[in-house]
Every structure is written in structure tokens, then in C-alpha cells.
Protein backbone atom coordinates (compact mmCIF):
# COMPACT_ATOMS: atom_id res chain seq x y z
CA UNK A 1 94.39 107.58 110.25
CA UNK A 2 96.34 108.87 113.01
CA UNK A 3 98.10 112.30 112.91
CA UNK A 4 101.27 112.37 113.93
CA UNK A 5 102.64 115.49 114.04
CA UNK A 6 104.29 115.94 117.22
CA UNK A 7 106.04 113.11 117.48
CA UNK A 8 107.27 113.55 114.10
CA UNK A 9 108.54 117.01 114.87
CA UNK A 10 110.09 116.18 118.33
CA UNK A 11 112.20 113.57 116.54
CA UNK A 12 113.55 116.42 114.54
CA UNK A 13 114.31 118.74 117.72
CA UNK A 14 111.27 120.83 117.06
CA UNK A 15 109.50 121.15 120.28
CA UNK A 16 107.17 124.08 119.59
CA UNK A 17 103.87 124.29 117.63
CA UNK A 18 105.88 128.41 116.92
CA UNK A 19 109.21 126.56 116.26
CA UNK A 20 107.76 124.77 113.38
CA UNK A 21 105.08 127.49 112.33
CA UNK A 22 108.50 129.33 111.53
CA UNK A 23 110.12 127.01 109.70
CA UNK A 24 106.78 126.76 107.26
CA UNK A 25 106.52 130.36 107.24
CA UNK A 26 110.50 130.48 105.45
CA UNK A 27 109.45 127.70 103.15
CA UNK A 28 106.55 129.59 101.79
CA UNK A 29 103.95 128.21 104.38
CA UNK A 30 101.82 130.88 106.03
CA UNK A 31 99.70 129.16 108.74
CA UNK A 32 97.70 131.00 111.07
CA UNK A 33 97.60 130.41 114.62
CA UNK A 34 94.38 128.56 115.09
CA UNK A 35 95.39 126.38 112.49
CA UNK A 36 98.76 125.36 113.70
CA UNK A 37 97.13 124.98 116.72
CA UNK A 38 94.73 122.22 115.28
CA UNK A 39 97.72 120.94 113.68
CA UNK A 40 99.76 120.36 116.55
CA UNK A 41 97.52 119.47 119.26
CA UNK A 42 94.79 117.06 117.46
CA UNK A 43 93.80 115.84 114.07
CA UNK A 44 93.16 118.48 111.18
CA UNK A 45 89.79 118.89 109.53
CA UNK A 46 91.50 119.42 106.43
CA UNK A 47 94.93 120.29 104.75
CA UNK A 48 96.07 120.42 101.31
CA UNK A 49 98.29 118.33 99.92
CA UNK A 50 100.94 121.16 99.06
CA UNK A 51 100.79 121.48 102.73
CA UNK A 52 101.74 118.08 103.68
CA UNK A 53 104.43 118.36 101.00
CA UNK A 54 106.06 121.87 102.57
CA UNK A 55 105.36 119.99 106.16
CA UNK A 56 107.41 116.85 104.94
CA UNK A 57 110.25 118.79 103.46
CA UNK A 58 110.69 120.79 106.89
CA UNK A 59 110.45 117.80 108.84
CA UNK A 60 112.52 115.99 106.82
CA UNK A 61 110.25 112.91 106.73
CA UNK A 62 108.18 110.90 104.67
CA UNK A 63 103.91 110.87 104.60
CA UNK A 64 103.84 107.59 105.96
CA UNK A 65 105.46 109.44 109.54
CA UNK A 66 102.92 111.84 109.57
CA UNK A 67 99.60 109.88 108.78
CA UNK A 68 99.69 106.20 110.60
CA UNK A 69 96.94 103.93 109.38
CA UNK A 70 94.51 102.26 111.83
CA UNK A 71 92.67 99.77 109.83
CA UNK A 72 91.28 98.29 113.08
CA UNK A 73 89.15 100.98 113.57
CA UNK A 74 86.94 100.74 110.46
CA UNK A 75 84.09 99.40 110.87
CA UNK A 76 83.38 96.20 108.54
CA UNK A 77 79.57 95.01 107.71
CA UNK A 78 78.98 91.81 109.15
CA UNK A 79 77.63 89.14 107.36
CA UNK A 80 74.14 89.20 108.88
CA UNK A 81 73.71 93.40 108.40
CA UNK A 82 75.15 92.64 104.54
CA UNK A 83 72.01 89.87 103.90
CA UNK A 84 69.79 92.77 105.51
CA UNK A 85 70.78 94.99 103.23
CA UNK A 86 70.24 93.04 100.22
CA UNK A 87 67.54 92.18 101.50
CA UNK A 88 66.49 96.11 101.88
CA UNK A 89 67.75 96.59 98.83
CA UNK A 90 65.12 95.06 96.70
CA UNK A 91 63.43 96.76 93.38
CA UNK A 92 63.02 100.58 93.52
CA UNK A 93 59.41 102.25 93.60
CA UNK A 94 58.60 103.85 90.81
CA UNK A 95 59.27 107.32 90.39
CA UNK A 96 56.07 109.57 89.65
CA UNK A 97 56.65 113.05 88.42
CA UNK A 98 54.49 115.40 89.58
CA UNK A 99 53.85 119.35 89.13
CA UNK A 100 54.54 121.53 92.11
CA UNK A 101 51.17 123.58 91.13
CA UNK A 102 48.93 120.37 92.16
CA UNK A 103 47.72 120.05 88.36
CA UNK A 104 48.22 116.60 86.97
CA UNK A 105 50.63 115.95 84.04
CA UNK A 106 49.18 114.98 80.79
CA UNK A 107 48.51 111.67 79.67
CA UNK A 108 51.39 110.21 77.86
């Protein structure tokens, strides 16, 4: 996904990362600077989705103008590396519980 933030804003005459920390601040959005930093220059680590909903309101625009897919760059198994891993993927070992003193468990 591609965060699109900026342009989003400059389409609405908001030019300033302070412009639009305003605006969220009178809609019941307190951001801190570092974060509307990360918000406006780059892609966010995280955000809740109340957030996006107070940042669509202000913007006046939809989800889909703030995150833009990019499907071309996931990465999709080929067809060889899928084989592999079923290959790979064969029965499990068997799982042996064991004591963390050393002793051995009793017979079963």
C-alpha cells in the first residue's frame, strides 16, 4: 500500500503537515509532532482506524485516496519454490517431551 497523504491534503488546499495537525486537533484528534511528522512525510508504522476515520472526514475524502494498493509489489511463490516447499514440507518429527532437570519421564 501506498500512503497518500500529501497529495490527498494538497488537493484540499492543505499545504502544511501544522495546517492539518490543526484541523485533527478541532475534530478531536490530538497528534503529536513526531507522529504527524511520520504521517506526512513517509508511511506510518501504525494508525488506528478511528484515526483514518477523523483523517477522512477532515480531508473530505474517501480510504481508497489515502491508501493506494500496489499489488505488483507482492511477492508471489513461483511454481518451482511452491514444489520445494511441499517438498520440505513432508511428515513432522516426532515430538519428545523431556524434563528440564535431565531425569527421564516415566514409562507410559
Amino acid at each position: 500500500m501506498r500512503w497518500n497523504l500529501r497529495l490527498t491534503a494538497a488537493n484540499k488546499g492543505i499545504w502544511k503537515a501544522s495546517e492539518l495537525q490543526r484541523s485533527l486537533a478541532e475534530h478531536g484528534l490530538v497528534i503529536s509532532a513526531g507522529k504527524m511528522s511520520g504521517l506526512w512525510s513517509g508511511r506510518p508504522i501504525s494508525l488506528k482506524l478511528e484515526d483514518l476515520d477523523v483523517i477522512c472526514v477532515v480531508l473530505g475524502c474517501e480510504i481508497g485516496d489515502l491508501l493506494i494498493p500496489e499489488p505488483d509489489k507482492v511477492r508471489r511463490p513461483s511454481e518451482e519454490s511452491g514444489q520445494q516447499a511441499a517438498a520440505a514440507s513432508g511428515p513432522a518429527p516426532a515430538v519428545v517431551p523431556r524434563r528440564r532437570d535431565g531425569r527421564s519421564l516415566p514409562p507410559r
